[in-house]
N, C-alpha and C. Protein backbone atom coordinates (compact mmCIF):
# COMPACT_ATOMS: atom_id res chain seq x y z
N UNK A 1 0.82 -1.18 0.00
CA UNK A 1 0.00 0.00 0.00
C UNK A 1 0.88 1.26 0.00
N UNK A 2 2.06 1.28 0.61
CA UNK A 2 2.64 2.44 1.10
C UNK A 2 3.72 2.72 -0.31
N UNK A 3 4.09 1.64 -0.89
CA UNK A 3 4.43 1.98 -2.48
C UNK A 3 3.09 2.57 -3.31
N UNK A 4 2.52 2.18 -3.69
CA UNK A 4 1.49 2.90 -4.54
C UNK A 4 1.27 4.36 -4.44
N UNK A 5 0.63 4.12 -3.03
CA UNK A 5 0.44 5.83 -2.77
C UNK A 5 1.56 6.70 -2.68
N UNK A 6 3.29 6.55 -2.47
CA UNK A 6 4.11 6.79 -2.65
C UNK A 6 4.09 7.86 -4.01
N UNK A 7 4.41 6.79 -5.01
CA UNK A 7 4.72 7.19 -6.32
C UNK A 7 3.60 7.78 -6.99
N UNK A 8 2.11 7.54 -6.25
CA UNK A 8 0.79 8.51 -6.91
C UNK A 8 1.12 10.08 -6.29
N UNK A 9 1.71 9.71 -4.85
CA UNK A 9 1.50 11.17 -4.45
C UNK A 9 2.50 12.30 -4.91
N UNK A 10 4.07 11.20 -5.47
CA UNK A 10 5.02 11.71 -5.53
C UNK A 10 4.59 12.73 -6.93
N UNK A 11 3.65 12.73 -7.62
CA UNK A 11 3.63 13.55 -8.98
C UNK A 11 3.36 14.76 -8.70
N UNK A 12 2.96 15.16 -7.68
CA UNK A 12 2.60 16.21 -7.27
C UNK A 12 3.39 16.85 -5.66
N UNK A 13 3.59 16.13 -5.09
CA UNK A 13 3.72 16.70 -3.58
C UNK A 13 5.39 15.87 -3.56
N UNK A 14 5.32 16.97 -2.19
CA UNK A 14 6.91 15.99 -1.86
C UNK A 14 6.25 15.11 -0.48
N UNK A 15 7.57 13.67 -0.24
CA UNK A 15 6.82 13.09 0.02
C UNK A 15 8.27 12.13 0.53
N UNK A 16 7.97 12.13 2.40
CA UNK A 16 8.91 11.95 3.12
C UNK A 16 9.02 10.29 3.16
N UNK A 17 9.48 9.25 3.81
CA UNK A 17 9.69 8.12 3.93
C UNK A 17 10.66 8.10 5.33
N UNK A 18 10.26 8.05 5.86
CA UNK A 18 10.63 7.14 7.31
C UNK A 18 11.17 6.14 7.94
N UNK A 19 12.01 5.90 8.23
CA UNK A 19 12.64 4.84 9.05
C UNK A 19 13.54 5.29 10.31
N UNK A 20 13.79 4.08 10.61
CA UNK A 20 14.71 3.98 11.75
C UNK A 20 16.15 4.21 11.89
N UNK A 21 16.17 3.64 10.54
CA UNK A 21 17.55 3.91 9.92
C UNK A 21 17.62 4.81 8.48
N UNK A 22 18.78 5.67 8.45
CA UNK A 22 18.72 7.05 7.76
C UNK A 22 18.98 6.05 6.46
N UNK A 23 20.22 4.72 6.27
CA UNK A 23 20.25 4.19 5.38
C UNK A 23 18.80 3.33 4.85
N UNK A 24 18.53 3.10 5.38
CA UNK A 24 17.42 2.25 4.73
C UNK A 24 16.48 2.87 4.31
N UNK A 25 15.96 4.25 4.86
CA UNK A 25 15.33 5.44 4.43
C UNK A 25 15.71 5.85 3.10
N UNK A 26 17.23 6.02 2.93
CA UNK A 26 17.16 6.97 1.68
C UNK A 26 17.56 5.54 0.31
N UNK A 27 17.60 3.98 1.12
CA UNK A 27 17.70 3.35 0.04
C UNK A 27 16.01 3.09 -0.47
N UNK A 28 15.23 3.12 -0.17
CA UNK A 28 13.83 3.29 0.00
C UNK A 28 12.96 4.00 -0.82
N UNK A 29 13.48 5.36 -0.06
CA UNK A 29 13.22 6.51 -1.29
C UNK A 29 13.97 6.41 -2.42
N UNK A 30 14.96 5.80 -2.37
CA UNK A 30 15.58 6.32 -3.87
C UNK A 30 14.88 5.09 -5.18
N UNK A 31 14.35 3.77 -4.34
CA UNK A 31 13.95 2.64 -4.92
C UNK A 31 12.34 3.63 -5.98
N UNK A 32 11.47 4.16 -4.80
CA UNK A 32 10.53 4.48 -4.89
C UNK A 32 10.67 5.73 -6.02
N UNK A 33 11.39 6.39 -6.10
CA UNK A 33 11.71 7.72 -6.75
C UNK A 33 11.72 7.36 -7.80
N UNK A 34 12.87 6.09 -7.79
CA UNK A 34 13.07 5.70 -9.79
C UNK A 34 11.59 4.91 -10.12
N UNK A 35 11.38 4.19 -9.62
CA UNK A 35 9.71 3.83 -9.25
C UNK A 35 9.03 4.73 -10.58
N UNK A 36 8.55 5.85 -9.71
CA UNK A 36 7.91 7.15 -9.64
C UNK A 36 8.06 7.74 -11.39
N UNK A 37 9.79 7.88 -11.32
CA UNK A 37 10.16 8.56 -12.46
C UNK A 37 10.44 7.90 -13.85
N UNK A 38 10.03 6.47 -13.85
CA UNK A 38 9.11 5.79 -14.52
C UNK A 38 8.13 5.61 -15.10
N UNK A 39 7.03 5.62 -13.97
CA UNK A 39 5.82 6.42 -14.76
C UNK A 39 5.70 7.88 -15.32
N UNK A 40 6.01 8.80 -14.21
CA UNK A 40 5.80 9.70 -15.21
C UNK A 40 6.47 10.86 -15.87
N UNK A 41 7.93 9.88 -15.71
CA UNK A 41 9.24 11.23 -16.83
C UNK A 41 8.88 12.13 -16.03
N UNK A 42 9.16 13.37 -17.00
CA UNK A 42 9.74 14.45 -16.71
C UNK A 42 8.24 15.18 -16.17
N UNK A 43 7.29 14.70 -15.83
CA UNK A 43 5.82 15.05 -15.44
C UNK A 43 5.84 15.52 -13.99
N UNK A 44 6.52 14.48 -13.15
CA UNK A 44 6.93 14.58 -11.75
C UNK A 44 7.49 15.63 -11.24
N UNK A 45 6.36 16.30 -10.41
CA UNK A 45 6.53 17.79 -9.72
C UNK A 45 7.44 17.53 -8.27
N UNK A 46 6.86 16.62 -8.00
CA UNK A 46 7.23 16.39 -6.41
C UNK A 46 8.48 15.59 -6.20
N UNK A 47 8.79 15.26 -4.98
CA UNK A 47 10.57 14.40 -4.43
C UNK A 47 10.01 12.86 -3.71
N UNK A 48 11.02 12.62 -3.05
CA UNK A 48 10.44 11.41 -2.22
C UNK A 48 12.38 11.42 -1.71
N UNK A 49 12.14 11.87 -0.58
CA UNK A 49 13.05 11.49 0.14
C UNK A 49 13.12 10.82 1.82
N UNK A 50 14.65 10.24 1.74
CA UNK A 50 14.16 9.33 2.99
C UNK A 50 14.88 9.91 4.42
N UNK A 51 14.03 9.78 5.71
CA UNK A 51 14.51 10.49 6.78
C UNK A 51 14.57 9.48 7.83
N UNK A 52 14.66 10.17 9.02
CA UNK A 52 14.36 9.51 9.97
C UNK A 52 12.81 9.62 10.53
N UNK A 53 12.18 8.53 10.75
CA UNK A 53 10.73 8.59 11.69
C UNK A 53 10.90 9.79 11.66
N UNK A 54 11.27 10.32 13.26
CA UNK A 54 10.81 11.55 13.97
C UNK A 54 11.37 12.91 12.90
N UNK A 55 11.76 13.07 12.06
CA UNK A 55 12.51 14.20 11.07
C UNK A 55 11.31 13.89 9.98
N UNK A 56 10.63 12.63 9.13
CA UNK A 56 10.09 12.48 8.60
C UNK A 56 8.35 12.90 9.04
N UNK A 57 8.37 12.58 10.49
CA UNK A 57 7.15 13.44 10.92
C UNK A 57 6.86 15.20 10.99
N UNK A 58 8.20 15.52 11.50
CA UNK A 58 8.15 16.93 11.64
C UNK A 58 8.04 17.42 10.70
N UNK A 59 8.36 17.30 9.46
CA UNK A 59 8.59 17.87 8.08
C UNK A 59 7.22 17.72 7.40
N UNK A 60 6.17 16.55 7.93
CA UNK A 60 4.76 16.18 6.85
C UNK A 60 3.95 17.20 7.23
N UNK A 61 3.09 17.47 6.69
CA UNK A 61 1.08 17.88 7.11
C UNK A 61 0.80 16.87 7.15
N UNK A 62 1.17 15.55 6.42
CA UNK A 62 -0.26 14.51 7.00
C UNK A 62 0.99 13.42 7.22
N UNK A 63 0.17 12.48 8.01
CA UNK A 63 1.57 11.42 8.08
C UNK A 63 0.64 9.86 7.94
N UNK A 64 0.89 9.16 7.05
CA UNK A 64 0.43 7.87 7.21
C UNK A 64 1.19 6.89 7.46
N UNK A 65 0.86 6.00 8.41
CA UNK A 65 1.47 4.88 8.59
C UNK A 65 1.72 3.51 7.98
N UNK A 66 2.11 3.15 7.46
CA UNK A 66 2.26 1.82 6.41
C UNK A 66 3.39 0.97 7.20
N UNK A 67 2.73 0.38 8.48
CA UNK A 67 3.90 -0.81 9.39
C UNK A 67 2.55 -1.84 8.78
N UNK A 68 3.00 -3.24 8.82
CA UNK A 68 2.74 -4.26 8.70
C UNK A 68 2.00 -4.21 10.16
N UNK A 69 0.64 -4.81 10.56
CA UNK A 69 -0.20 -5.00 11.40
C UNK A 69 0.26 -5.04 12.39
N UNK A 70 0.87 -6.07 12.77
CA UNK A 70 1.42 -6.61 14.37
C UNK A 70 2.37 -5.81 14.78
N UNK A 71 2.78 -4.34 14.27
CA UNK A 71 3.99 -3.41 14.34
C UNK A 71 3.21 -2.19 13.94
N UNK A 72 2.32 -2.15 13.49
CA UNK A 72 1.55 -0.48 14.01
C UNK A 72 1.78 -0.08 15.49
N UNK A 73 1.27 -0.69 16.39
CA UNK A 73 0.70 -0.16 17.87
C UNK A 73 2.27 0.32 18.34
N UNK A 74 3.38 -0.70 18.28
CA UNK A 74 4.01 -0.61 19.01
C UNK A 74 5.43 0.75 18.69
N UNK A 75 4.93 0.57 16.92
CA UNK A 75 5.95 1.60 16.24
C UNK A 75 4.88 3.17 16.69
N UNK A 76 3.43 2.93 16.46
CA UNK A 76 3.33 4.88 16.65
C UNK A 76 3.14 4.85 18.05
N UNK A 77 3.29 4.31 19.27
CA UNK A 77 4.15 4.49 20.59
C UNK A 77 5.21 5.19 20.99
N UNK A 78 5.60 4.48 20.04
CA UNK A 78 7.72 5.14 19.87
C UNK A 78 7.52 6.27 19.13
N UNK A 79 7.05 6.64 18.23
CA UNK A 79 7.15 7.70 17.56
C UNK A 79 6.12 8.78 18.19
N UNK A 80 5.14 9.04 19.31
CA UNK A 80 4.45 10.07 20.00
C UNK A 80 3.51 9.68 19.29
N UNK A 81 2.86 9.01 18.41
CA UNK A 81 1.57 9.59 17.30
C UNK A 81 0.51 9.13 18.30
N UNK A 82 0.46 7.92 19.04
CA UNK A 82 -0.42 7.49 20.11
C UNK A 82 0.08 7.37 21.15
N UNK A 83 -0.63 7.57 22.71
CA UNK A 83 -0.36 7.72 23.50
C UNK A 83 -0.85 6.63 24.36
């Protein structure tokens, strides 16, 4: 899910990616980017770069979560989103 909407949103908006680790973040985004700039060449307004969680939150207006089920609760814990 969190690929799709990725590279739909990336045509227009910029568009952070999150992890734990800064490497796996920006290998992520950069997967997703060429992804992106695939479909739509030189059409693509927006970025997709990769941060950390908490740098990747501060920087959004909206933030969606895309953890695999059994790792929602315990990842937006750690990250403040639920309390």
């Amino acid at each position: 899910m969190g690929t799709g909407l990725t590279i739909r949103w990336a045509l227009k908006h910029d568009v952070y990616i999150g992890s734990r680790s800064i490497d796996r973040a920006e290998v992520v985004a950069s997967r997703l980017f060429n992804l992106a700039r695939g479909f739509y060449q030189s059409d693509m307004e927006g970025s997709i770069t990769g941060l950390l969680n908490k740098d990747a939150i501060s920087e959004s207006e909206i933030v969606v979560v895309c953890f695999p089920p059994e790792a929602t609760i315990e990842a937006a814990r750690a990250l403040s989103i639920i309390l």
